[in-house]
C-alpha atoms as a PDB file:
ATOM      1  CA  UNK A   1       0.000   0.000   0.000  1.00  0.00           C
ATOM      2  CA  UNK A   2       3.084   2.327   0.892  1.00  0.00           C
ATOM      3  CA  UNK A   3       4.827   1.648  -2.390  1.00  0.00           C
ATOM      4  CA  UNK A   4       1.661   2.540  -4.508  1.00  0.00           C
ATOM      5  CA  UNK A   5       0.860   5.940  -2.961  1.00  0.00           C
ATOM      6  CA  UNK A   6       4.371   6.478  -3.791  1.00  0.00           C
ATOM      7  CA  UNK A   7       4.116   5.305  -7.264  1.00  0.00           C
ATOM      8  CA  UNK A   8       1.246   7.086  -7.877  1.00  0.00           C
ATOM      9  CA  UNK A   9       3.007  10.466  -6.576  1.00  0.00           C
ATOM     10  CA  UNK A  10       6.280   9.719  -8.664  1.00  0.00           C
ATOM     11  CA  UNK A  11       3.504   9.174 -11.311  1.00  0.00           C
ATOM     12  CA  UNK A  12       1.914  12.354 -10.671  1.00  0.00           C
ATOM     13  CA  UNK A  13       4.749  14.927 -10.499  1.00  0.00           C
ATOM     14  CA  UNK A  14       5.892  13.501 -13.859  1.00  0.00           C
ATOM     15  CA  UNK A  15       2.917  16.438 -14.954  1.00  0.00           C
ATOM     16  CA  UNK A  16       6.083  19.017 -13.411  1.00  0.00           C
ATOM     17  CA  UNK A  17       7.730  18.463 -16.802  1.00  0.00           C
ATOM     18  CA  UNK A  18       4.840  20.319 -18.636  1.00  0.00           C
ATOM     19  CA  UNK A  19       4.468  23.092 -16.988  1.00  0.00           C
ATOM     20  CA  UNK A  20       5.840  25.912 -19.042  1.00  0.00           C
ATOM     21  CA  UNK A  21       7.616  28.968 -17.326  1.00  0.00           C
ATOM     22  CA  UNK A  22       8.275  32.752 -18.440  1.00  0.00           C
ATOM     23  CA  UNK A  23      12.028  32.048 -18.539  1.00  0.00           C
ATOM     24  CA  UNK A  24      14.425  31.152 -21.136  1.00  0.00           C
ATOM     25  CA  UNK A  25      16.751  28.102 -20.779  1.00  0.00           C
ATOM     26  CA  UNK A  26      20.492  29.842 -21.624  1.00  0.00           C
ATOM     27  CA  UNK A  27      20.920  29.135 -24.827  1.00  0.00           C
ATOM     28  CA  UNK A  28      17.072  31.009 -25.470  1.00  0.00           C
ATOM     29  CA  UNK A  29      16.333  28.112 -28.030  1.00  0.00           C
ATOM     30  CA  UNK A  30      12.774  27.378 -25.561  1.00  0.00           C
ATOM     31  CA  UNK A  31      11.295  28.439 -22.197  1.00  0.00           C
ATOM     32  CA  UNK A  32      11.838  25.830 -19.375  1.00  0.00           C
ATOM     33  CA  UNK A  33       9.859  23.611 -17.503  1.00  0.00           C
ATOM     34  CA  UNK A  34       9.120  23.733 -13.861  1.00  0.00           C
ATOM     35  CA  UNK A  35      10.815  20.572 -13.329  1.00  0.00           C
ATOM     36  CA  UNK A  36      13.705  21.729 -15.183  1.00  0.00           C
ATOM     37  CA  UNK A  37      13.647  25.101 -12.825  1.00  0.00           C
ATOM     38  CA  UNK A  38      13.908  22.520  -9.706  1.00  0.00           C
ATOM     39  CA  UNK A  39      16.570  20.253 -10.677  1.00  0.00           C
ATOM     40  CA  UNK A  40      18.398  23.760 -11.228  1.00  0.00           C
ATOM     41  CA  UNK A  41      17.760  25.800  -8.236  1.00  0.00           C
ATOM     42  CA  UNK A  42      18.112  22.993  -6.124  1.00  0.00           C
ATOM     43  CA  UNK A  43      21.624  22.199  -8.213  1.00  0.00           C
ATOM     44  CA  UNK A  44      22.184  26.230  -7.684  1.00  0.00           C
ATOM     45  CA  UNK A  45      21.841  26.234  -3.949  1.00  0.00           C
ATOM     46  CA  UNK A  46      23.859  23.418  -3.691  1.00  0.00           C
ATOM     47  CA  UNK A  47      26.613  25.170  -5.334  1.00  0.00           C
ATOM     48  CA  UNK A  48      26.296  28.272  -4.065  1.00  0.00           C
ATOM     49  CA  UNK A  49      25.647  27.685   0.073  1.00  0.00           C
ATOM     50  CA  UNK A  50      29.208  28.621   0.892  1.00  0.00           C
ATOM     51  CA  UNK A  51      27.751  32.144   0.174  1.00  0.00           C
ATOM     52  CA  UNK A  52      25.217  32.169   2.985  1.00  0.00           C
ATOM     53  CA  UNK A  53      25.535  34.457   5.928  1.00  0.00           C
ATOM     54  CA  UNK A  54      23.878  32.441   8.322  1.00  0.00           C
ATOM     55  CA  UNK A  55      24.456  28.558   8.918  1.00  0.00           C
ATOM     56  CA  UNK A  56      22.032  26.529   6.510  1.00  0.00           C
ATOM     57  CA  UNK A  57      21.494  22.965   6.300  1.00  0.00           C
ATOM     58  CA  UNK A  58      21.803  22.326   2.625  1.00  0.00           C
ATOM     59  CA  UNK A  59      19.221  19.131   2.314  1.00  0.00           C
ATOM     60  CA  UNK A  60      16.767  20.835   3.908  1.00  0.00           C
ATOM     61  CA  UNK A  61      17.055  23.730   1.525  1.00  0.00           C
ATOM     62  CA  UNK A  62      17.254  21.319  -1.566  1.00  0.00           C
ATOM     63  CA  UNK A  63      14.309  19.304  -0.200  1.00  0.00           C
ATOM     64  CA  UNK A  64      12.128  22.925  -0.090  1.00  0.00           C
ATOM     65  CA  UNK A  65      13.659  23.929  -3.522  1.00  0.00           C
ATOM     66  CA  UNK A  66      12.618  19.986  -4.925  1.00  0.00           C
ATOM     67  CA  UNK A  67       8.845  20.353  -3.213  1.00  0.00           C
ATOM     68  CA  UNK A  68       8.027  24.093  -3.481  1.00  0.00           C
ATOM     69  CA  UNK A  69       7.225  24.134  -7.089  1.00  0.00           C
ATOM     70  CA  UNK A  70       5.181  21.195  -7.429  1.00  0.00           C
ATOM     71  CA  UNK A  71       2.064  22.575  -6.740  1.00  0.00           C
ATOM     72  CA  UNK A  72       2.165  24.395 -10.043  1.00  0.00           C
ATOM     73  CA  UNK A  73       0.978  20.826 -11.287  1.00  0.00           C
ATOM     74  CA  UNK A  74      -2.689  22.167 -10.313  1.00  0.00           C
ATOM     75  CA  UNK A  75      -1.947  25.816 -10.064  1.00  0.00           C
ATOM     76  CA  UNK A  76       0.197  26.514 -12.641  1.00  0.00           C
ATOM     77  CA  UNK A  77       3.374  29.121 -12.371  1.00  0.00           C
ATOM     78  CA  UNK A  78       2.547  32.550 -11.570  1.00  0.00           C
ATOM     79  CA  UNK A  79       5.127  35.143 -13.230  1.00  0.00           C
ATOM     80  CA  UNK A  80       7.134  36.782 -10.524  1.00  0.00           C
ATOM     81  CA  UNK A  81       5.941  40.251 -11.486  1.00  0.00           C
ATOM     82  CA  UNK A  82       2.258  38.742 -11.951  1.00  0.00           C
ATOM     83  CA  UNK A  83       0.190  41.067  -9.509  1.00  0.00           C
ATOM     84  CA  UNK A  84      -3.004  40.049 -10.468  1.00  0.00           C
ATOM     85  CA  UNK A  85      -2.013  36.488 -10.154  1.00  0.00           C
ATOM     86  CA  UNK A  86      -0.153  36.702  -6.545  1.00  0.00           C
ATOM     87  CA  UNK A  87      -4.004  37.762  -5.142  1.00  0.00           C
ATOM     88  CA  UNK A  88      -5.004  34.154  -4.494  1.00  0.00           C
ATOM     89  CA  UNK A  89      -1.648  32.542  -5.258  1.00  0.00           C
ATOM     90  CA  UNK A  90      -1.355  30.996  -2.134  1.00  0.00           C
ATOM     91  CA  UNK A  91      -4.975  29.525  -1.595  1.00  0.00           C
ATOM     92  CA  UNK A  92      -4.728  27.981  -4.883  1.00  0.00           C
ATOM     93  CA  UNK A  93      -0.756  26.410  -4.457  1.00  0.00           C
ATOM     94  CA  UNK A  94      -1.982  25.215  -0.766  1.00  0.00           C
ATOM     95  CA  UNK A  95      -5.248  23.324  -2.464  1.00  0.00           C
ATOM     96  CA  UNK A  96      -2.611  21.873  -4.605  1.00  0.00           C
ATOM     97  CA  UNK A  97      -0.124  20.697  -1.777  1.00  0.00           C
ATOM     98  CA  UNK A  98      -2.978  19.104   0.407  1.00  0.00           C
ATOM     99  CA  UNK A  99      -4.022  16.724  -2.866  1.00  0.00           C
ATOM    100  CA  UNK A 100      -0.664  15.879  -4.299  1.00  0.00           C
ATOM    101  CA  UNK A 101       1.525  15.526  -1.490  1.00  0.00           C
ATOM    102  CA  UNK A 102      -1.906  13.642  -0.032  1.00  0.00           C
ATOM    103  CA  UNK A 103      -1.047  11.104  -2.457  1.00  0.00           C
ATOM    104  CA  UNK A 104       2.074  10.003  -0.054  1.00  0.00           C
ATOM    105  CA  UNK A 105       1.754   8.387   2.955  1.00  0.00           C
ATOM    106  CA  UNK A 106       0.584  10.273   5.671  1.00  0.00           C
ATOM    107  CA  UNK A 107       3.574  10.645   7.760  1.00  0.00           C
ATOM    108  CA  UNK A 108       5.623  11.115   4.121  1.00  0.00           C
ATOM    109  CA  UNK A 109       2.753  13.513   3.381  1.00  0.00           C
ATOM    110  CA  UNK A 110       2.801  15.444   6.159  1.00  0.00           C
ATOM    111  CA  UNK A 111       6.647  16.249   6.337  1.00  0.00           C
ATOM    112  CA  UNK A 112       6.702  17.386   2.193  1.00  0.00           C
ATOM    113  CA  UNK A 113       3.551  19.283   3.082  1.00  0.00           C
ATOM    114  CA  UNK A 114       5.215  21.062   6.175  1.00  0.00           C
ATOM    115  CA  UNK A 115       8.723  21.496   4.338  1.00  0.00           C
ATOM    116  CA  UNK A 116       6.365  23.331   1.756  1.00  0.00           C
ATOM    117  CA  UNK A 117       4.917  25.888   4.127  1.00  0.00           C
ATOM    118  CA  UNK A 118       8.472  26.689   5.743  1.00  0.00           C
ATOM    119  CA  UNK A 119       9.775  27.698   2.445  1.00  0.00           C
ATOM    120  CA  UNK A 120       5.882  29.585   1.917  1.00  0.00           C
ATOM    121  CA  UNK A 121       6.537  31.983   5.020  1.00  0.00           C
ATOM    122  CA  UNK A 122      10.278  32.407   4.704  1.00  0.00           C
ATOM    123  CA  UNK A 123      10.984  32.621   8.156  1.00  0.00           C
ATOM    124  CA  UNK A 124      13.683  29.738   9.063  1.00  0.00           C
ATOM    125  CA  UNK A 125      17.597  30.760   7.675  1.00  0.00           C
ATOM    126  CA  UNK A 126      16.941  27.792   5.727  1.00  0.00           C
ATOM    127  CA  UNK A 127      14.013  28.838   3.466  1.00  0.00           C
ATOM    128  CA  UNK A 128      15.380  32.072   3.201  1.00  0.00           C
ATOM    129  CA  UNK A 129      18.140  31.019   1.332  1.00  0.00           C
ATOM    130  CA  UNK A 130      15.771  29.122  -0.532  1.00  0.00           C
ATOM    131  CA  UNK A 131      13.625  31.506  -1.636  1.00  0.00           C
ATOM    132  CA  UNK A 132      16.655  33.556  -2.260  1.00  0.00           C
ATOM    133  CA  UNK A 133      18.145  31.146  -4.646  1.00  0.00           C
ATOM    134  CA  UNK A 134      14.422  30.790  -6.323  1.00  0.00           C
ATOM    135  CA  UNK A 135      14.809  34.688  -6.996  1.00  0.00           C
ATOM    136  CA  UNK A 136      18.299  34.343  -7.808  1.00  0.00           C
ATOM    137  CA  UNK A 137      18.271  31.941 -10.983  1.00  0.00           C
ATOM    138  CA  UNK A 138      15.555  33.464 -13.084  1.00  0.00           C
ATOM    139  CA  UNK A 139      17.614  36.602 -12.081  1.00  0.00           C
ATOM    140  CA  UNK A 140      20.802  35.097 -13.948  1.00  0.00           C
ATOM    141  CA  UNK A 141      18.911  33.784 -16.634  1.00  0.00           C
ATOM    142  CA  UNK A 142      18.190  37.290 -17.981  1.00  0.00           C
ATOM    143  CA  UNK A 143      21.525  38.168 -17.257  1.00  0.00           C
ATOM    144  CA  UNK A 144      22.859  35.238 -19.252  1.00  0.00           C
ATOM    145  CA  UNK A 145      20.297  36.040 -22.456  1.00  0.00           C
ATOM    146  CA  UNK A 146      20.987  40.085 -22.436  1.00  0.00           C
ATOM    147  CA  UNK A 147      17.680  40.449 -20.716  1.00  0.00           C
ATOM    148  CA  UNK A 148      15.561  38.752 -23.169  1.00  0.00           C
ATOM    149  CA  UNK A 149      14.861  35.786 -20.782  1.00  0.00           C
ATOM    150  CA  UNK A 150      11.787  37.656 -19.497  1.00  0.00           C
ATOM    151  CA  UNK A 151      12.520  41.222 -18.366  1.00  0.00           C
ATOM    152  CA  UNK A 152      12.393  42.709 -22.007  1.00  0.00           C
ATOM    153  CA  UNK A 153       9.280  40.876 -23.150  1.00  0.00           C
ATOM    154  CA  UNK A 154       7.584  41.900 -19.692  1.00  0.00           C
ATOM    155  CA  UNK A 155       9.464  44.446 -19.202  1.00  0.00           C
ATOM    156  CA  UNK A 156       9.535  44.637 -15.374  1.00  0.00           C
ATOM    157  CA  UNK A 157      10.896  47.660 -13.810  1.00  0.00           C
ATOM    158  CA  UNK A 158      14.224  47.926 -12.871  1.00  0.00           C
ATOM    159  CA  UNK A 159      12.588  48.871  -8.707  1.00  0.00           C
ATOM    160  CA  UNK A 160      10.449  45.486  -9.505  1.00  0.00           C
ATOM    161  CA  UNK A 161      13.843  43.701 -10.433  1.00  0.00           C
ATOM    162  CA  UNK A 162      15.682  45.733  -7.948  1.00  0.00           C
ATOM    163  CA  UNK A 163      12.971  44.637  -4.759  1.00  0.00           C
ATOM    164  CA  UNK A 164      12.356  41.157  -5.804  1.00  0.00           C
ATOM    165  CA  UNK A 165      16.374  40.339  -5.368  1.00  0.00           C
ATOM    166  CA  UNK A 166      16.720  42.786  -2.355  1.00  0.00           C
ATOM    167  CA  UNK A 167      13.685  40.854  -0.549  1.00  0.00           C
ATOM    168  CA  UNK A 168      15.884  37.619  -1.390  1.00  0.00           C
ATOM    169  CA  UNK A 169      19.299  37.419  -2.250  1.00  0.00           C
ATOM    170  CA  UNK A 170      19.775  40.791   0.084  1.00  0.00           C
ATOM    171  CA  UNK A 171      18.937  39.251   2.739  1.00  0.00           C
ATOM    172  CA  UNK A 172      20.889  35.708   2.856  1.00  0.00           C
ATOM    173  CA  UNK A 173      24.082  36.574   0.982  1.00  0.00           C
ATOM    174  CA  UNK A 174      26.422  39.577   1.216  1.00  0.00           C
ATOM    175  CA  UNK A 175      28.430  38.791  -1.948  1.00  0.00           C
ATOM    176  CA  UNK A 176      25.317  37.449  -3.921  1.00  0.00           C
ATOM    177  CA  UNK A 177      23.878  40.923  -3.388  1.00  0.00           C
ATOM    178  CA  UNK A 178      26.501  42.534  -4.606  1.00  0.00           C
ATOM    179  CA  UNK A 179      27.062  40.690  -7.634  1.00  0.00           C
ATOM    180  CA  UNK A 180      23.113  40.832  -7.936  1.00  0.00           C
ATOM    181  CA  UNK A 181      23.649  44.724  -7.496  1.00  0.00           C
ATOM    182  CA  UNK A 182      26.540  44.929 -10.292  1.00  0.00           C
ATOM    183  CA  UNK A 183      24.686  42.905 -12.765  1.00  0.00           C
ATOM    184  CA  UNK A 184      21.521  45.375 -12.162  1.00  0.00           C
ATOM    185  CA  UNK A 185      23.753  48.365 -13.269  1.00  0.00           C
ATOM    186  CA  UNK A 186      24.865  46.409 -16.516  1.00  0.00           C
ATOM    187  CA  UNK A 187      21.247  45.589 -17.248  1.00  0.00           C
ATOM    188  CA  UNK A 188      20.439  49.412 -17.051  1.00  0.00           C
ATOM    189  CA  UNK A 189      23.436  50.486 -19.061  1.00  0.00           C
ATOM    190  CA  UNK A 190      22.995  47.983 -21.411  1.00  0.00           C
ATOM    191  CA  UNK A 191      19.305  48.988 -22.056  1.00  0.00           C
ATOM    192  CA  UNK A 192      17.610  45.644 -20.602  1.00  0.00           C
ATOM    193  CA  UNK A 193      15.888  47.615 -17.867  1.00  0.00           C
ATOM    194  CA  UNK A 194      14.907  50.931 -17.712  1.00  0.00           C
ATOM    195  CA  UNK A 195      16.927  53.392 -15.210  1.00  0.00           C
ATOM    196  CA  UNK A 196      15.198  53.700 -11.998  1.00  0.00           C
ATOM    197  CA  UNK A 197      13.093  56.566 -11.108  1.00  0.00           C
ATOM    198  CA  UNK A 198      14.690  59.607  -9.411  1.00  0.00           C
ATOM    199  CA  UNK A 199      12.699  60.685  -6.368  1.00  0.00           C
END
């Protein structure tokens, strides 16, 4: 009985692989797939923890970075700069983590559904860096296509850009932020995102 609820949610998240995202793979040939986007954050934070302020433990961060996006399975992936779409974001990603991680075995179920909401409220060091590195990639994806990842065809603004990373990476990583920071500055001079408003 264990084995098949597993089976069946192995079978289940296999849906992850068709669910389209706003950004670019690197080479811009296609947009990627959410499962794609895991595998990579999750390879990203695994790289990169050596750059965290505060002391992480890395499998918990790649088990939140593996989990957190499967709920797009039901409620598909909300653009970062999607306001409209963040209204009910949450009720409609939280449905979708009570019936697919409810596949699993309860006691399977109920950590994967807990490890979900501790990246959700971003409160532990360990799903801030999480969320951070979530930010972070899409972030060098643009960076890595000239901007034409997502930021020129949405055309976010550079205080968007500038807030979403500051929120994130700002907060976990002194020299992430700061490369974040120089990269931002390139993107204006180089036309990808409008100069920030003077107050």
């Amino acid at each position: 009985m264990q084995l098949a609820q597993q089976i069946a949610f192995l079978r289940e998240i296999d849906k992850l692989k068709t669910v389209i995202r706003q950004t670019h793979i690197a080479d811009e040939s296609r947009q990627e797939n959410t499962a794609e986007h895991s595998w990579h954050i999750a390879m990203a934070a695994l790289t990169l923890a050596e750059y965290a302020d505060a002391p992480i433990d890395i499998l918990r961060v790649i088990k939140m970075l593996l989990l957190h996006d499967i709920v797009e399975i039901d409620a598909g992936d909300t653009f970062a700069f999607d306001t409209a779409g963040y209204e009910d974001k949450f009720e409609r990603e939280q449905a979708a983590a009570k019936r697919i991680f409810g596949l699993l075995p309860a006691a399977q179920a109920e950590e994967f559904e807990t490890l979900w909401l501790e990246f959700e409220a971003v409160e532990t060091d360990d799903a801030k860096f999480a969320n951070a590195i979530d930010r972070f990639l899409p972030f060098l994806h643009n960076d890595w296509s000239d901007g034409r990842s997502s930021w020129l065809h949405h055309a976010p603004t550079y205080e968007q850009v500038y807030r979403r990373n500051a929120t994130g990476v700002g907060q976990i990583s002194t020299e992430l932020w700061a490369y974040v920071q120089k990269i931002l500055a390139q993107a204006v001079e180089d036309g990808w995102l409008a100069a920030p408003v003077k107050e």
